[in-house]
N, C-alpha and C. Protein backbone atom coordinates (compact mmCIF):
# COMPACT_ATOMS: atom_id res chain seq x y z
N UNK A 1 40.79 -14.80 -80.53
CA UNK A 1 40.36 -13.53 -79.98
C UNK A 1 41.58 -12.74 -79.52
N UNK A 2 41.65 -11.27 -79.56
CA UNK A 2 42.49 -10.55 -79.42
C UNK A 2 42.83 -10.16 -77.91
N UNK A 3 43.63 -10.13 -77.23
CA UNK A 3 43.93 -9.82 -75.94
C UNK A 3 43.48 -8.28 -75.72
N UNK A 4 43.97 -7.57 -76.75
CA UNK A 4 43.95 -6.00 -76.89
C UNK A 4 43.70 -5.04 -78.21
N UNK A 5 43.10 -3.94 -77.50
CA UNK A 5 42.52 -3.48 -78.77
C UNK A 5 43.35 -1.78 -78.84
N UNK A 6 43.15 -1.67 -80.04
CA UNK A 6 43.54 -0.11 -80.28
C UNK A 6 42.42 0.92 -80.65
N UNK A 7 42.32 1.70 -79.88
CA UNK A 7 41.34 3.26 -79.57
C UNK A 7 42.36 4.65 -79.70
N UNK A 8 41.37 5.14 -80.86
CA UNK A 8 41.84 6.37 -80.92
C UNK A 8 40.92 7.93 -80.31
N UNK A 9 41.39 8.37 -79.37
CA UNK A 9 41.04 9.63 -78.95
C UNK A 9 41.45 11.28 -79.54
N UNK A 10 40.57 11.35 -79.59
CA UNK A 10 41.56 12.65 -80.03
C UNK A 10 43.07 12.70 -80.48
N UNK A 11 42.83 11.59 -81.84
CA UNK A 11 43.92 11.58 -82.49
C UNK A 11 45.24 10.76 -81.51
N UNK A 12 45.02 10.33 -80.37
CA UNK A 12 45.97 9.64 -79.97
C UNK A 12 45.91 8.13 -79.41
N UNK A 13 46.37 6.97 -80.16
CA UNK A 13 46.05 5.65 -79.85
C UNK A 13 46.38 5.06 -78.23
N UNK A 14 45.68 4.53 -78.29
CA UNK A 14 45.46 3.78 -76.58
C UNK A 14 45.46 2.40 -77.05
N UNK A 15 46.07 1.33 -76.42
CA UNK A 15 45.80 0.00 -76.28
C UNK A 15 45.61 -0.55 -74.95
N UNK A 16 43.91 -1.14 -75.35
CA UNK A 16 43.45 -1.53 -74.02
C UNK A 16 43.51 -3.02 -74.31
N UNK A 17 44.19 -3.58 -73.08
CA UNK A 17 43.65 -4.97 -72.89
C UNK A 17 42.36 -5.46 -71.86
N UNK A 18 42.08 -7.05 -72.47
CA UNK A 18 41.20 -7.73 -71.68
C UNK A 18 41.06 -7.35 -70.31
N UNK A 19 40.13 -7.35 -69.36
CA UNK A 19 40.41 -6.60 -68.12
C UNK A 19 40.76 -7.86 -67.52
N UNK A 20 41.22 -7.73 -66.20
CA UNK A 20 41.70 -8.61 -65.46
C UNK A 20 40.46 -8.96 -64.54
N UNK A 21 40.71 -9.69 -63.73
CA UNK A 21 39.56 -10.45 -62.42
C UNK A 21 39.04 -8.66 -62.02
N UNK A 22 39.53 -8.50 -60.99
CA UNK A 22 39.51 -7.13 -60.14
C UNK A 22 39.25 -5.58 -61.28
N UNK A 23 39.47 -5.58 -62.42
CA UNK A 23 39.43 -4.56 -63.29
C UNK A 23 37.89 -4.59 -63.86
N UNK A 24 37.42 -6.48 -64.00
CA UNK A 24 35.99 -6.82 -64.51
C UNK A 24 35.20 -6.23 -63.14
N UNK A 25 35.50 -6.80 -62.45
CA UNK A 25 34.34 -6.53 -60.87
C UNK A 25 34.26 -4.88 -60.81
N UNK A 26 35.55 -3.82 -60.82
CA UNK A 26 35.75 -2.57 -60.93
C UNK A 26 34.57 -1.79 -62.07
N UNK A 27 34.79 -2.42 -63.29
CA UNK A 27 33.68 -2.37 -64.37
C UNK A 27 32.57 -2.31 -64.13
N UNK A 28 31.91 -3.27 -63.55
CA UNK A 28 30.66 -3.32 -63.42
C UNK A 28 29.99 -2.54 -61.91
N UNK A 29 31.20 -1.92 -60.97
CA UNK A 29 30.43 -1.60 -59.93
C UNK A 29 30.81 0.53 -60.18
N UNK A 30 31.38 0.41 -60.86
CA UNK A 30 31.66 1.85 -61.40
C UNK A 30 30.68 2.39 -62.31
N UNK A 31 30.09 1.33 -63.05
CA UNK A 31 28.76 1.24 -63.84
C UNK A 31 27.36 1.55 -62.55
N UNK A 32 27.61 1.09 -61.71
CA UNK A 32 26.52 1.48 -60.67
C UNK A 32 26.62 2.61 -59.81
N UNK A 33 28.18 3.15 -59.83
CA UNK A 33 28.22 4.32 -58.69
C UNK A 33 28.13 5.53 -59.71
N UNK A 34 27.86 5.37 -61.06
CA UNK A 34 27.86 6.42 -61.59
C UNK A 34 26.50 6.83 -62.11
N UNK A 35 25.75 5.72 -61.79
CA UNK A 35 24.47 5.73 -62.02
C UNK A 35 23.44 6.09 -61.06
N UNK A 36 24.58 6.12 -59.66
CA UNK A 36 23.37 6.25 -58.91
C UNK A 36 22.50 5.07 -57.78
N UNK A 37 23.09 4.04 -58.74
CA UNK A 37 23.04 2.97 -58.04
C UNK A 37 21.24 2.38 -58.85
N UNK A 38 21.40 3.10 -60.01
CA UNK A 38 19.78 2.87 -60.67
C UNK A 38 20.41 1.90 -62.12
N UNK A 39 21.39 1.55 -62.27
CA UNK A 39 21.66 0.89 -63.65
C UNK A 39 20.79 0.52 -64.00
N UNK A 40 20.59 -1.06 -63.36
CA UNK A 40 19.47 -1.77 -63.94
C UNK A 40 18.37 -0.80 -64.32
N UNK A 41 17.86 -0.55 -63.39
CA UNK A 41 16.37 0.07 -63.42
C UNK A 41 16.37 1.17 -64.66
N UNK A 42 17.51 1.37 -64.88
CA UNK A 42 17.78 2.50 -66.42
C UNK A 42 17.72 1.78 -67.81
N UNK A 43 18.04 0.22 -67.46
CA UNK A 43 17.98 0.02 -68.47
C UNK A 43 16.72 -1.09 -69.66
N UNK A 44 15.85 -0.57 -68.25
CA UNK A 44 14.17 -0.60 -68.75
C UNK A 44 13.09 0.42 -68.86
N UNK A 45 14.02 1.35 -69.23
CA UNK A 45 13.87 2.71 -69.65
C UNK A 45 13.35 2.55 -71.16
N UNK A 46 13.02 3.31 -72.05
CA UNK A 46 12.67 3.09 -73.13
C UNK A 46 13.01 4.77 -73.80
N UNK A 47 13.65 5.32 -72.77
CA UNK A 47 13.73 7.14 -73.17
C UNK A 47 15.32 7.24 -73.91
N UNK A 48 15.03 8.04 -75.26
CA UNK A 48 16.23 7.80 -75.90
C UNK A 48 17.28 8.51 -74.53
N UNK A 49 16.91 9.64 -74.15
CA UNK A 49 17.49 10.17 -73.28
C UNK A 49 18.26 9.18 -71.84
N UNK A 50 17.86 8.15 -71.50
CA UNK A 50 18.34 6.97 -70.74
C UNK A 50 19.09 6.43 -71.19
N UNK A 51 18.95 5.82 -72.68
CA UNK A 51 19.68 5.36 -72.94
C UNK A 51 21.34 5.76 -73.26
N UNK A 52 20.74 7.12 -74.08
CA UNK A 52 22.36 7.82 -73.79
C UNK A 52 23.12 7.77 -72.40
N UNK A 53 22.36 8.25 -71.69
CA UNK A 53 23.22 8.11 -70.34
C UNK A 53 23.87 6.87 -69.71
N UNK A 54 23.22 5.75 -70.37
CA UNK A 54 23.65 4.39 -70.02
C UNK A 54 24.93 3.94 -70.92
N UNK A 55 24.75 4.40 -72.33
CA UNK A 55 26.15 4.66 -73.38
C UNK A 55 26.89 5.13 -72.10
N UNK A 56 26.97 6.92 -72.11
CA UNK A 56 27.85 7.44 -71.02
C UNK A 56 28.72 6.53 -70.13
N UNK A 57 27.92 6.43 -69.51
CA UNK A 57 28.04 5.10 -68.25
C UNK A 57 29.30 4.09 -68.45
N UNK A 58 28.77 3.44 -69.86
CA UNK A 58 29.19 2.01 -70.06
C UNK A 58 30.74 2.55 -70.10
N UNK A 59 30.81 3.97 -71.24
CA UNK A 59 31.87 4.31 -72.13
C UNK A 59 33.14 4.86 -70.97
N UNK A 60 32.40 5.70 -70.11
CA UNK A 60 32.99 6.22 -68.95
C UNK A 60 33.99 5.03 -68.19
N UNK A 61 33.02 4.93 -67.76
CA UNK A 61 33.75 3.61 -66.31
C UNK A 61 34.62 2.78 -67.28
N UNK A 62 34.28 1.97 -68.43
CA UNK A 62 35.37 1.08 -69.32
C UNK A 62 36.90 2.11 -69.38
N UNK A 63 36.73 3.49 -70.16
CA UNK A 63 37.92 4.09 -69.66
C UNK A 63 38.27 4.05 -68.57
N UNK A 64 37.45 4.60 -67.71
CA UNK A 64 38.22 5.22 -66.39
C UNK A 64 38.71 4.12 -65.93
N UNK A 65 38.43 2.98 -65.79
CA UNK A 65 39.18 1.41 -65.55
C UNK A 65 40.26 1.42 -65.85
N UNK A 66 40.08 1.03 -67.27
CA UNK A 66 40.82 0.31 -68.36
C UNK A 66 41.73 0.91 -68.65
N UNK A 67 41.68 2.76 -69.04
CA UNK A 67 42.52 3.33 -69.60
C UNK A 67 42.40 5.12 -68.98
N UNK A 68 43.48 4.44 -67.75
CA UNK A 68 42.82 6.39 -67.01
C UNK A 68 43.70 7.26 -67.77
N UNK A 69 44.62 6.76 -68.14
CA UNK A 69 45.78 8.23 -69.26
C UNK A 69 44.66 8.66 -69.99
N UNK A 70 43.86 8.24 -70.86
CA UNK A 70 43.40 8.93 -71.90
C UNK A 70 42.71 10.44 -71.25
N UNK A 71 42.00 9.50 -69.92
CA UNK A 71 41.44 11.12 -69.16
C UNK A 71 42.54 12.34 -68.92
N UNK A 72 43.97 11.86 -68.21
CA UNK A 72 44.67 12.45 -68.03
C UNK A 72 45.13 13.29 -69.33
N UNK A 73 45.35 12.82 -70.23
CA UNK A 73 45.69 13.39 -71.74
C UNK A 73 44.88 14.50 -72.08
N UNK A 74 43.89 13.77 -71.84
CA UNK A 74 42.55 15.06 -72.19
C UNK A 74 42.20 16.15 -70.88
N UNK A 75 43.60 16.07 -70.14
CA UNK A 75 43.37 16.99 -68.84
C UNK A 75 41.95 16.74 -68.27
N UNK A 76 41.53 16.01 -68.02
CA UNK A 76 40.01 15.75 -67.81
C UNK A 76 40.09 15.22 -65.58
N UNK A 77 40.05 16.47 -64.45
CA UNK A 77 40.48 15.21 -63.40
C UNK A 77 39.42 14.15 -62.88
N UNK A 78 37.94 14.98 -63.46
CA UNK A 78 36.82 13.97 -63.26
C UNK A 78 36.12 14.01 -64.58
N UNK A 79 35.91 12.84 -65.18
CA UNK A 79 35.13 12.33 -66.06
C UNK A 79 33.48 13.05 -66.62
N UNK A 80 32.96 13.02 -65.32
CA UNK A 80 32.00 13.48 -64.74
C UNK A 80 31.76 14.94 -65.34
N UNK A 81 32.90 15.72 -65.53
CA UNK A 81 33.45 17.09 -66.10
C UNK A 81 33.73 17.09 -67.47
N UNK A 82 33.76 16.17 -68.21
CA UNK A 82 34.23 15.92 -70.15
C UNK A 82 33.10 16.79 -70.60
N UNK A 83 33.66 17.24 -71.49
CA UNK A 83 32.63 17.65 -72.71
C UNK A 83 32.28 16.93 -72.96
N UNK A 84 31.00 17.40 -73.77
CA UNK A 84 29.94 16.87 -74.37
C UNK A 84 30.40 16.36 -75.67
N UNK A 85 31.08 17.36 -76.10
CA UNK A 85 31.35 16.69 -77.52
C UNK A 85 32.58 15.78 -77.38
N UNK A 86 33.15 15.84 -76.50
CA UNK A 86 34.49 15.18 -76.27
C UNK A 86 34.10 13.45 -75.53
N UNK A 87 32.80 13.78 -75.10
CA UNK A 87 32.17 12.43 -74.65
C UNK A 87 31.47 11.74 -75.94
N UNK A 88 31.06 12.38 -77.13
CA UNK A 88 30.50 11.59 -78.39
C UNK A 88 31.31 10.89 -79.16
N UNK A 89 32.86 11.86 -78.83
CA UNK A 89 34.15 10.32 -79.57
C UNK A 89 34.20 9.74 -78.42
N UNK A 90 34.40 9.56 -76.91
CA UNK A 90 34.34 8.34 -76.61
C UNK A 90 33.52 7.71 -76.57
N UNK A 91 32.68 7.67 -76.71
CA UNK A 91 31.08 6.79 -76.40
C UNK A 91 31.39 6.21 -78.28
N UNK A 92 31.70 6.87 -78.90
CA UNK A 92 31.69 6.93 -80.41
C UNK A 92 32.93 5.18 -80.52
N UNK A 93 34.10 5.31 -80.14
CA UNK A 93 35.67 4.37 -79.98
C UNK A 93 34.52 3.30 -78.96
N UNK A 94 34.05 3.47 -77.61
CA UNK A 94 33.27 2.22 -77.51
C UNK A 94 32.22 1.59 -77.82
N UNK A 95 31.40 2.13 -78.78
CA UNK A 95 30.32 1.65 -79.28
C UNK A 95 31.03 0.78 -80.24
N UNK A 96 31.88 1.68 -81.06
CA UNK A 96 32.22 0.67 -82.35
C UNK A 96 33.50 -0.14 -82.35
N UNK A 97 34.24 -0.09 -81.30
CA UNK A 97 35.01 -0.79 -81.64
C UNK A 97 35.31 -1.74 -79.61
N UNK A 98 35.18 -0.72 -78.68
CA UNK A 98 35.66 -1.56 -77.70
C UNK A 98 33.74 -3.14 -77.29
N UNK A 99 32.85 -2.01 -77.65
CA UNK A 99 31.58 -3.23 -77.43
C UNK A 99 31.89 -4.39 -77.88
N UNK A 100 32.10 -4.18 -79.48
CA UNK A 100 32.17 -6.08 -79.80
C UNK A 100 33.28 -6.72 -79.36
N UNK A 101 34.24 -6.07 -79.27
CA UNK A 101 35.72 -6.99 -79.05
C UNK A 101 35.31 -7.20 -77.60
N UNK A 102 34.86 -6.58 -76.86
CA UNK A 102 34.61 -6.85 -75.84
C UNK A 102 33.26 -8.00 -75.11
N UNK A 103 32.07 -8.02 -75.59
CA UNK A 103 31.37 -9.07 -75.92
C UNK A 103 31.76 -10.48 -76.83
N UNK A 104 32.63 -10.22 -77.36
CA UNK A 104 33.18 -11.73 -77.91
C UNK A 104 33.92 -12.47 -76.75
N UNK A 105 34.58 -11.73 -75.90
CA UNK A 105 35.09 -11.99 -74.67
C UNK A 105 33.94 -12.45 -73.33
N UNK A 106 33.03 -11.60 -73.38
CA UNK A 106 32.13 -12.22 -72.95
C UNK A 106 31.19 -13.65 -73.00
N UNK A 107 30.80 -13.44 -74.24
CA UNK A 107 30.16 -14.44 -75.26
C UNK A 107 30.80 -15.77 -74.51
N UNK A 108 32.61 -15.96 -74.71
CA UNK A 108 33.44 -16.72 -74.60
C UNK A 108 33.29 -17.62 -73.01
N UNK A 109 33.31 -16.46 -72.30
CA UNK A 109 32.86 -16.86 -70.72
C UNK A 109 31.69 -17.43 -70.56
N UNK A 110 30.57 -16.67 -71.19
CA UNK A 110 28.97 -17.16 -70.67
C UNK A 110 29.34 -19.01 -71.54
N UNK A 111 29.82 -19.24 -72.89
CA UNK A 111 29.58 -20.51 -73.10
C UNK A 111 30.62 -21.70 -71.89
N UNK A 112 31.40 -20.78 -71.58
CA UNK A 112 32.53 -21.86 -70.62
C UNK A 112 31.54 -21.96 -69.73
N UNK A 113 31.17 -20.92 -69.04
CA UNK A 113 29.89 -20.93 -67.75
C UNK A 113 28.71 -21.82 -68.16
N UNK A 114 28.24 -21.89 -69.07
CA UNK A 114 27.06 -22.74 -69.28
C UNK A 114 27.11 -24.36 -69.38
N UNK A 115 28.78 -24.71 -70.24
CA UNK A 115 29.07 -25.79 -70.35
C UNK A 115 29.30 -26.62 -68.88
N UNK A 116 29.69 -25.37 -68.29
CA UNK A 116 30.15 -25.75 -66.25
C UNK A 116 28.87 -26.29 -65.73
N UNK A 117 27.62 -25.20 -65.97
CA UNK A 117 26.33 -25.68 -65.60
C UNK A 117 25.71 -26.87 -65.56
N UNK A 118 25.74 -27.21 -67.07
CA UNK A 118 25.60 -28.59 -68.02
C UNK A 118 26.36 -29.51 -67.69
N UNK A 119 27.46 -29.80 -67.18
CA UNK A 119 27.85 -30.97 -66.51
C UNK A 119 27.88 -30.65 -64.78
N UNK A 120 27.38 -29.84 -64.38
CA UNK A 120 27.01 -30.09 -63.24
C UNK A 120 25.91 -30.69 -63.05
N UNK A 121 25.34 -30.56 -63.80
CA UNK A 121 23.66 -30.66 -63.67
C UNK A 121 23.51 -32.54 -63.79
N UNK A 122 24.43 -32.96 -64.76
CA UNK A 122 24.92 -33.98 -65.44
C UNK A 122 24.82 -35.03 -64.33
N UNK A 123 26.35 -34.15 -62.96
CA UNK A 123 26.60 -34.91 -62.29
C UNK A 123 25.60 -35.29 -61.16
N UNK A 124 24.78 -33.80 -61.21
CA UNK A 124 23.50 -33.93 -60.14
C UNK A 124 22.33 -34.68 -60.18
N UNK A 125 22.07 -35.02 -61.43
CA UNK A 125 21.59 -36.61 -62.85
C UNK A 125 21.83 -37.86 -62.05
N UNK A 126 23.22 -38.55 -61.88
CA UNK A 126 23.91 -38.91 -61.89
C UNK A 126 23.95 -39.63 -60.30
N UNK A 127 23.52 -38.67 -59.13
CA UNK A 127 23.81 -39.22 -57.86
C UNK A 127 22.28 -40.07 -57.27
């Protein structure tokens, strides 16, 4: 698996790496302050309209983390403020290319985590 990936914005490449401890936790709670604090609950939505916004969301905060130059590049000082069309190539660079590289990374954790489970459970068998 690749440490880092290459994204092109508006014609200009970015290489993002794996996030770190503090960059993952950042991820997922930037995913909630931009939501409102309704993520979850958005994403038992069934309205195409939700769901875009949850794209938004995902595509947003992974930059604004991962890779704040690109905002800066795109003169952009809040996210929140992007065009519309300027938000369909990014949502466009993480759908297709940062999601999977990024779920294989995941994938990778949930089986280490499960295998952890499975011999805990083993040892809890065991006493």
């Amino acid at each position: 698996m690749n440490k880092e990936i290459i994204v092109s914005i508006q014609g200009k490449n970015y290489t993002v790496s794996y996030p770190k401890v503090g960059q993952q936790i950042r991820l997922e709670s930037r995913r909630f302050e931009l939501s409102g604090g309704f993520y979850s609950d958005m994403g038992s939505s069934m309205a195409v309209e939700t769901f875009n916004a949850l794209e938004l969301m995902d595509a947003i905060s992974f930059f604004e983390v991962m890779c704040p130059s690109m905002f800066r590049d795109m003169k952009v000082a809040n996210p929140m403020l992007l065009d519309s069309l300027d938000a369909l190539e990014i949502v466009g660079e993480y759908r297709n290319k940062i999601r999977p590289w990024y779920n294989e990374w995941l994938k990778k954790f949930k089986e280490t985590y499960d295998s952890y489970i499975k011999l805990e459970d083993k040892l809890e068998d065991t006493k």
